[in-house]
C-alpha atoms as a PDB file:
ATOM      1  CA  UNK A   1      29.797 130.888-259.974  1.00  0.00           C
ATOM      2  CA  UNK A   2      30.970 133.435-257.351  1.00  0.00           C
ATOM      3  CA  UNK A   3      34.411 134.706-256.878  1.00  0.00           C
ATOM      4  CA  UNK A   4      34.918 133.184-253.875  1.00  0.00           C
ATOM      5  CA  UNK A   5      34.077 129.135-254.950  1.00  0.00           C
ATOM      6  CA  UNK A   6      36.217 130.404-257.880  1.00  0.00           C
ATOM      7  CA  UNK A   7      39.158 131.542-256.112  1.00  0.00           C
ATOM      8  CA  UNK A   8      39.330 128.422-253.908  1.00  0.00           C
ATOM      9  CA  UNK A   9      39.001 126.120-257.104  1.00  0.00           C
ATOM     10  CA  UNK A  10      42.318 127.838-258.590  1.00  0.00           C
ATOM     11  CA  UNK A  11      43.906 127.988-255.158  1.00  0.00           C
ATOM     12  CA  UNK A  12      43.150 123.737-255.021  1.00  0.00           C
ATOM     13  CA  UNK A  13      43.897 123.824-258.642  1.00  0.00           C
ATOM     14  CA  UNK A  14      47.546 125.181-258.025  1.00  0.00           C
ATOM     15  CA  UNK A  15      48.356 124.121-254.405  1.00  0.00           C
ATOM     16  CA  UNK A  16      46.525 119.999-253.668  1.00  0.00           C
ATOM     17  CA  UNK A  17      46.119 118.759-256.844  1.00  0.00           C
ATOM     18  CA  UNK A  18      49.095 118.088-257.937  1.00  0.00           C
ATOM     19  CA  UNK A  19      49.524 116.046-254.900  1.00  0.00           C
ATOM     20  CA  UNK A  20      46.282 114.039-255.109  1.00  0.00           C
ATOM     21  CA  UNK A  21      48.649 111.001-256.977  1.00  0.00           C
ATOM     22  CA  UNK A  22      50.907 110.992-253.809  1.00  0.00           C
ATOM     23  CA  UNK A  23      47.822 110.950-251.292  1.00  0.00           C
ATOM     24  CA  UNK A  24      46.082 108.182-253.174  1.00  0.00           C
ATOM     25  CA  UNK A  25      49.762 105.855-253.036  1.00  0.00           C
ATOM     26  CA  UNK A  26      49.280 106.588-249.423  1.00  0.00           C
ATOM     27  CA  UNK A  27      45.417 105.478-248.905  1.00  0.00           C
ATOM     28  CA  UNK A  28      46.501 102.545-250.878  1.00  0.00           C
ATOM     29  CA  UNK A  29      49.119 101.586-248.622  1.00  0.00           C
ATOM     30  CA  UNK A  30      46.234 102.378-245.485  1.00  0.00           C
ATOM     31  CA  UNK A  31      43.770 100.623-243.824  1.00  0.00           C
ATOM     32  CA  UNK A  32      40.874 102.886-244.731  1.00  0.00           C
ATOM     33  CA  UNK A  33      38.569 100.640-242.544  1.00  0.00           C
ATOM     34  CA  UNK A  34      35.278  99.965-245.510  1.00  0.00           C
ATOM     35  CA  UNK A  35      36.244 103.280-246.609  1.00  0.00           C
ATOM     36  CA  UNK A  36      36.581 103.824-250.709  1.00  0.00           C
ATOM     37  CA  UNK A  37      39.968 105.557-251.113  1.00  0.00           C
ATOM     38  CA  UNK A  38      37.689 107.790-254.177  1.00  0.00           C
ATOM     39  CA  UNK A  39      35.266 108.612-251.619  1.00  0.00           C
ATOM     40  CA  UNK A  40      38.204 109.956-248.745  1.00  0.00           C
ATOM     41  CA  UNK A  41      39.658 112.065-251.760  1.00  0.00           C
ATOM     42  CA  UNK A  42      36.669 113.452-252.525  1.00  0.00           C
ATOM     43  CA  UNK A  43      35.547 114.317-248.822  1.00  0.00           C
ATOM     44  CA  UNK A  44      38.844 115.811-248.978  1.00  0.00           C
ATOM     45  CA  UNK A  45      38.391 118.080-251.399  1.00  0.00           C
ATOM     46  CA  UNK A  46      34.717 118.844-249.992  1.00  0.00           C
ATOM     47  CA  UNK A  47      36.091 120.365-246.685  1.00  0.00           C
ATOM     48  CA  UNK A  48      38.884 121.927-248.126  1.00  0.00           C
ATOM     49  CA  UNK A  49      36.477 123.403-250.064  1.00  0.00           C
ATOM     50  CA  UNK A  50      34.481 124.343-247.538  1.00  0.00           C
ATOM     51  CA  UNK A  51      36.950 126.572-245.286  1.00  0.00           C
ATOM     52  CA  UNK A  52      36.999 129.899-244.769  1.00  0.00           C
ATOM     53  CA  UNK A  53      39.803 130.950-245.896  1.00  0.00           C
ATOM     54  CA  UNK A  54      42.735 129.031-247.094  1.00  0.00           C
ATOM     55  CA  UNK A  55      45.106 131.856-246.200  1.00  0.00           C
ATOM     56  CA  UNK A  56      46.682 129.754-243.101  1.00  0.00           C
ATOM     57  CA  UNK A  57      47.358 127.058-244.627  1.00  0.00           C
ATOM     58  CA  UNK A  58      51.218 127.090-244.649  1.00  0.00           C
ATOM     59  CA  UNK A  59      52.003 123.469-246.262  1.00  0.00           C
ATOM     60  CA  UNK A  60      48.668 122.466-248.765  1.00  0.00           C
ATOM     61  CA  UNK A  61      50.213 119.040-249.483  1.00  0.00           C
ATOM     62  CA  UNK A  62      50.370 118.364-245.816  1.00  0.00           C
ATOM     63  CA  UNK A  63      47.085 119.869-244.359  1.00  0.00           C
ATOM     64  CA  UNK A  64      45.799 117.527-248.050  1.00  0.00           C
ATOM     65  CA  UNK A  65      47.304 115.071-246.080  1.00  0.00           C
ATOM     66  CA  UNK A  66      46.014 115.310-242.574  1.00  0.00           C
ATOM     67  CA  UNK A  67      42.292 115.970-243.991  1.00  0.00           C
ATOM     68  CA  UNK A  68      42.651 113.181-246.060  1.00  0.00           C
ATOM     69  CA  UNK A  69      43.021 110.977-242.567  1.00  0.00           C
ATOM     70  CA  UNK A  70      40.803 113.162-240.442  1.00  0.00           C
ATOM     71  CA  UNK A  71      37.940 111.662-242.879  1.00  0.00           C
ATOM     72  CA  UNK A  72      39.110 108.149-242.249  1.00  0.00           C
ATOM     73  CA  UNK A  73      39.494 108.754-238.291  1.00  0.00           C
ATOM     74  CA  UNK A  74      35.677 110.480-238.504  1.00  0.00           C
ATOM     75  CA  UNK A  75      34.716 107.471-239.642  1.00  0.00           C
ATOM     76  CA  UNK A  76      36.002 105.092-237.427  1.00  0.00           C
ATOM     77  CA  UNK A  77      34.892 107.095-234.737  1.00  0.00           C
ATOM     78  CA  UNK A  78      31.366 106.777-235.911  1.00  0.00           C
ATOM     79  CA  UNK A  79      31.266 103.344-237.113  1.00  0.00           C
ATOM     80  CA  UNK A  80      33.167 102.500-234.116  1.00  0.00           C
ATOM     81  CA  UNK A  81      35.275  99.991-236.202  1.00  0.00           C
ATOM     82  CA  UNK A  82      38.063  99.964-233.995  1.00  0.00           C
ATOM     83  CA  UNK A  83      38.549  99.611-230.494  1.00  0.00           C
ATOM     84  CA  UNK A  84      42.045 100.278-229.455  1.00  0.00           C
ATOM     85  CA  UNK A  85      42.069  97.030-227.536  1.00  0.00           C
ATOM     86  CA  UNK A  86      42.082  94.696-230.329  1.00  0.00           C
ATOM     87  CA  UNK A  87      44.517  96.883-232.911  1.00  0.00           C
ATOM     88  CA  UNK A  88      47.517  94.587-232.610  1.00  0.00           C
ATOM     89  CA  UNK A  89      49.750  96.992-234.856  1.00  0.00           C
ATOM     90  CA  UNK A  90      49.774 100.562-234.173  1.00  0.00           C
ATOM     91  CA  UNK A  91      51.182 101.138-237.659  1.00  0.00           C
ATOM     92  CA  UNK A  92      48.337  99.634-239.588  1.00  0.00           C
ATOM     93  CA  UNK A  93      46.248 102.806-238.163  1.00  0.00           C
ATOM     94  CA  UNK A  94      48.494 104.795-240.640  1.00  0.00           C
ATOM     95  CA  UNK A  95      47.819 107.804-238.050  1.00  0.00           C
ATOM     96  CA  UNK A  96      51.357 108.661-238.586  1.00  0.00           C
ATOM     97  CA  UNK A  97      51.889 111.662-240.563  1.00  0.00           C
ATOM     98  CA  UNK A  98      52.820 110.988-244.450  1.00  0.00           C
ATOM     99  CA  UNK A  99      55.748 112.902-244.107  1.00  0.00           C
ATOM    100  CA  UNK A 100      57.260 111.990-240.696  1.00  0.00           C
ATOM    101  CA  UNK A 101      61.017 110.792-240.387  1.00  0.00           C
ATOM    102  CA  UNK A 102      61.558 106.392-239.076  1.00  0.00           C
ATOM    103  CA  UNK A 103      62.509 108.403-235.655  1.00  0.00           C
ATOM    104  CA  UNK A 104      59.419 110.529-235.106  1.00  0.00           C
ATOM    105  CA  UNK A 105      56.941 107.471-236.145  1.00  0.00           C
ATOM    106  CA  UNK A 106      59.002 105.238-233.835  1.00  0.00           C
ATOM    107  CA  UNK A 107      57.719 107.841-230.959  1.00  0.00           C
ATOM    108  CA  UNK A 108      54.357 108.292-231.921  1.00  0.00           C
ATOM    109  CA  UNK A 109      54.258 103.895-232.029  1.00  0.00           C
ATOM    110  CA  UNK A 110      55.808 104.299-228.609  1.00  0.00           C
ATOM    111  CA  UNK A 111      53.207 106.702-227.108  1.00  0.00           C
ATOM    112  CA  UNK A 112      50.240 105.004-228.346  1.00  0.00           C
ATOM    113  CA  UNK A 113      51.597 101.770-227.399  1.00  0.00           C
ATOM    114  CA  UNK A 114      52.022 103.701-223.625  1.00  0.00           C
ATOM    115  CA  UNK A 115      48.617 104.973-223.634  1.00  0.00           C
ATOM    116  CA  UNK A 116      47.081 101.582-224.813  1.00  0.00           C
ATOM    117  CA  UNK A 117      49.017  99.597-221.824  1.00  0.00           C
ATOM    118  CA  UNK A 118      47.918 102.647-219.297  1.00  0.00           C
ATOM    119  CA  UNK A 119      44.103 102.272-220.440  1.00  0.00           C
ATOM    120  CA  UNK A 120      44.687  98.546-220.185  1.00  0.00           C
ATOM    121  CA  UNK A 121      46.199  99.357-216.318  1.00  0.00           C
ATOM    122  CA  UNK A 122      42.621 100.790-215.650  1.00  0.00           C
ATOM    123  CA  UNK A 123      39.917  98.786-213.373  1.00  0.00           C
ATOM    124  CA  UNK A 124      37.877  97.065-215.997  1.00  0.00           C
ATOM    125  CA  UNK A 125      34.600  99.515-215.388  1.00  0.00           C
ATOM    126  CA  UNK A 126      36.081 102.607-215.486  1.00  0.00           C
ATOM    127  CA  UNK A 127      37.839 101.910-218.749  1.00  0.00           C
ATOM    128  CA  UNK A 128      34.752 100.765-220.614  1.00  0.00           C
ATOM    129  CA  UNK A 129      33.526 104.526-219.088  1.00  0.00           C
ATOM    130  CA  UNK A 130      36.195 106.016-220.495  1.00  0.00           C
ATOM    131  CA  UNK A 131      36.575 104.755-223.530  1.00  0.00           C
ATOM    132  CA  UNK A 132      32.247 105.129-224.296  1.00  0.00           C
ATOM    133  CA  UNK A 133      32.797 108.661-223.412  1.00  0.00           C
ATOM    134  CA  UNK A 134      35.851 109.745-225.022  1.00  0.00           C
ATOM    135  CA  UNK A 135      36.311 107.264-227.979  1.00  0.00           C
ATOM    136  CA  UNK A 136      32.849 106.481-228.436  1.00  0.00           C
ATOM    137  CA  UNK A 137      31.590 110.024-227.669  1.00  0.00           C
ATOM    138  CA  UNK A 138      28.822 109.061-226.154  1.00  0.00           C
ATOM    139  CA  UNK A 139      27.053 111.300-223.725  1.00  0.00           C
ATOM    140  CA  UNK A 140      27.063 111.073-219.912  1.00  0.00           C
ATOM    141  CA  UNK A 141      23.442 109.991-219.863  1.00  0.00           C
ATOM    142  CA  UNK A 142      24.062 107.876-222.789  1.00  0.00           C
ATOM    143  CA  UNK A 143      26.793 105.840-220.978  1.00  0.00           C
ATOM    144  CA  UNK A 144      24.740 105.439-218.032  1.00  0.00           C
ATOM    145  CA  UNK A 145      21.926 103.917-220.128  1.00  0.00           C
ATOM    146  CA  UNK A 146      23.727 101.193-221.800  1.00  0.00           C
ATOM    147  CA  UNK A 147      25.894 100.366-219.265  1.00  0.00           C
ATOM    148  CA  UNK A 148      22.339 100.520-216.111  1.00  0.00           C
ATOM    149  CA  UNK A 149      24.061 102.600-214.101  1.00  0.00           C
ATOM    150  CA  UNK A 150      23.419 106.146-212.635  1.00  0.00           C
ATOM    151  CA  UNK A 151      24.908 109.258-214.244  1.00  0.00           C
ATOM    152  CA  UNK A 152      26.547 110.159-210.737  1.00  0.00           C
ATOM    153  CA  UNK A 153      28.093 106.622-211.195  1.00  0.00           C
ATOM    154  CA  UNK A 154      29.702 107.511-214.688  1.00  0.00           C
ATOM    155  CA  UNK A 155      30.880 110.672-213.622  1.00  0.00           C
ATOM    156  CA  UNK A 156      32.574 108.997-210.455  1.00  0.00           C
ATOM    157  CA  UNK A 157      34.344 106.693-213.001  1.00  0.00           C
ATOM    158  CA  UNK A 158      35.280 109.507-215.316  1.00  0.00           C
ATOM    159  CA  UNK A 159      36.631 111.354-212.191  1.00  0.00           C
ATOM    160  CA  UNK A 160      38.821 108.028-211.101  1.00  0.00           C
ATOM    161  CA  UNK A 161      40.141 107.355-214.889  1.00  0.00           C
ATOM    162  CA  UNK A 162      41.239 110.960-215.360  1.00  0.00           C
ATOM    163  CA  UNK A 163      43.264 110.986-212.228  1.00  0.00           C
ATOM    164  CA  UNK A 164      44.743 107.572-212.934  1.00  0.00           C
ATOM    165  CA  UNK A 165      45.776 108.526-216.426  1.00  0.00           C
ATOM    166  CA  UNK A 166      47.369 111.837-215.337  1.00  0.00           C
ATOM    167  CA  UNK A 167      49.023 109.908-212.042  1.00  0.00           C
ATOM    168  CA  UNK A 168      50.693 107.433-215.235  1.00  0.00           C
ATOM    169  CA  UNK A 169      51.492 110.592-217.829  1.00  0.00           C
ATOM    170  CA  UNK A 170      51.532 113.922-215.535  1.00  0.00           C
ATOM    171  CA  UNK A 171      49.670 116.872-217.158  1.00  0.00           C
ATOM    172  CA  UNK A 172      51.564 117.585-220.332  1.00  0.00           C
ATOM    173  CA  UNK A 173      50.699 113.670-221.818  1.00  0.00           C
ATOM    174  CA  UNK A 174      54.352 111.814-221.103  1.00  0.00           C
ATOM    175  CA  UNK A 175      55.309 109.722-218.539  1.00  0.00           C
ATOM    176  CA  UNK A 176      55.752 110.756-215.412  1.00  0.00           C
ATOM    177  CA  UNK A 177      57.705 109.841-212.535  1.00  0.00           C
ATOM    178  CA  UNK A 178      55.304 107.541-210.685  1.00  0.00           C
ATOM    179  CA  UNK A 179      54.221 108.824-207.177  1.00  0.00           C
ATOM    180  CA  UNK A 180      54.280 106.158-204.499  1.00  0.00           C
ATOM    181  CA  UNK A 181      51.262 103.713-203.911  1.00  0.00           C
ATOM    182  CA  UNK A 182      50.061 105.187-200.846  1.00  0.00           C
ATOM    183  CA  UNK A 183      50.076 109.054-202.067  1.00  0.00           C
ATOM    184  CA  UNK A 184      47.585 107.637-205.472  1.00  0.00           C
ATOM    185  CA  UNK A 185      45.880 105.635-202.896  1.00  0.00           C
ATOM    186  CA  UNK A 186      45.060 109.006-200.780  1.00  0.00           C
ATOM    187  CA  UNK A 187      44.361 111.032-204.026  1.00  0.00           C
ATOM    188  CA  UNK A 188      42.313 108.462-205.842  1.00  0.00           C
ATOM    189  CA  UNK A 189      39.850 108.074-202.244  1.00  0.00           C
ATOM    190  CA  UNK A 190      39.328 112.245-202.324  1.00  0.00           C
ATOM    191  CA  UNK A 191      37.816 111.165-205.511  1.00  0.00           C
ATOM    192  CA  UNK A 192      35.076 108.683-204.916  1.00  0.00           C
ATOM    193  CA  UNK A 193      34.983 108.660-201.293  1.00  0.00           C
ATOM    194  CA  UNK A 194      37.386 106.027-199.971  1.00  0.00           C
ATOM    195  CA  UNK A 195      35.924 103.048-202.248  1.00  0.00           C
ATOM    196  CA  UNK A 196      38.189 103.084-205.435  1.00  0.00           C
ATOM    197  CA  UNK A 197      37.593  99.189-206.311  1.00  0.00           C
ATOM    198  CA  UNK A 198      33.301  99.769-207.429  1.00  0.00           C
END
């Protein structure tokens, strides 16, 4: 065994297991989405494992924490299990961080919960664009294939839904103070030439 795999077995030794009771009450209280709450742990440990270097790690029960739900999230993203349309809770996502105050998971509901009805604002083609490229992660070319369209017709959409969302939230991701009808009307027709309804 080399010094390195030894040296980051101590350093999980001393600084994640002694938390690995305190993630598993928290998968048990998750959805883990067909996951095995042995297998997340374990995939946990795996890419801690893995790193580099551990030497940034400032808090080793929290990063524990947010690997431990970066596995579940990779695996929602590629089963695909959940569209953010039909989660009725934001809570049962358990995206919240373990250690986050009432008042701080109250926000986080509140900005999902924001995004979700913004998405939901979206015309009904441009948000099943969006949400195939960015949630899905499928490719431009990808998109255009499942949906029959052209690429230059997904990128069009892309173009419109970006705008939209950053007319609703502004640049830094909250709400902004809504511009009048006619000045998004103007912007959104520099976009796709005039015909924003396609």
């Amino acid at each position: 065994m080399d010094d390195k795999v030894r040296e980051r077995g101590a350093w999980i030794a001393r600084n994640v297991l002694p938390h690995e009771p305190a993630i598993r009450a928290w998968l048990k209280r998750s959805n883990l989405y067909n996951l095995e709450s042995d297998d997340i742990v374990q995939e946990m440990y795996a890419r801690i494992v893995s790193l580099e270097s551990c030497d940034n790690v400032r808090n080793p029960k929290q990063y524990a924490f947010q690997v431990a739900h970066s596995v579940i999230v990779d695996h929602m993203r590629r089963a695909r299990v959940v569209s953010i349309f039909s989660v009725g809770n934001v809570e049962e996502l358990g995206v919240a961080a373990p250690e986050a105050n009432p008042e701080q998971k109250a926000t986080f509901c509140d900005e999902i919960n924001q995004v979700v009805r913004a998405l939901a604002d979206l015309p009904a083609r441009t948000r099943e664009i969006l949400m195939l490229r960015r949630v899905a992660g499928l490719s431009q070319r990808e998109t255009a294939t499942q949906l029959a369209i052209s690429e230059k017709t997904v990128e069009k959409h892309m173009a419109r839904g970006v705008l939209m969302l950053m007319t609703e939230f502004g640049r830094g991701g909250k709400i902004a103070s809504r511009p009048s009808k006619d000045a998004a009307d103007i912007r959104l027709r520099g976009v796709d030439g005039g015909n924003a309804s396609k």
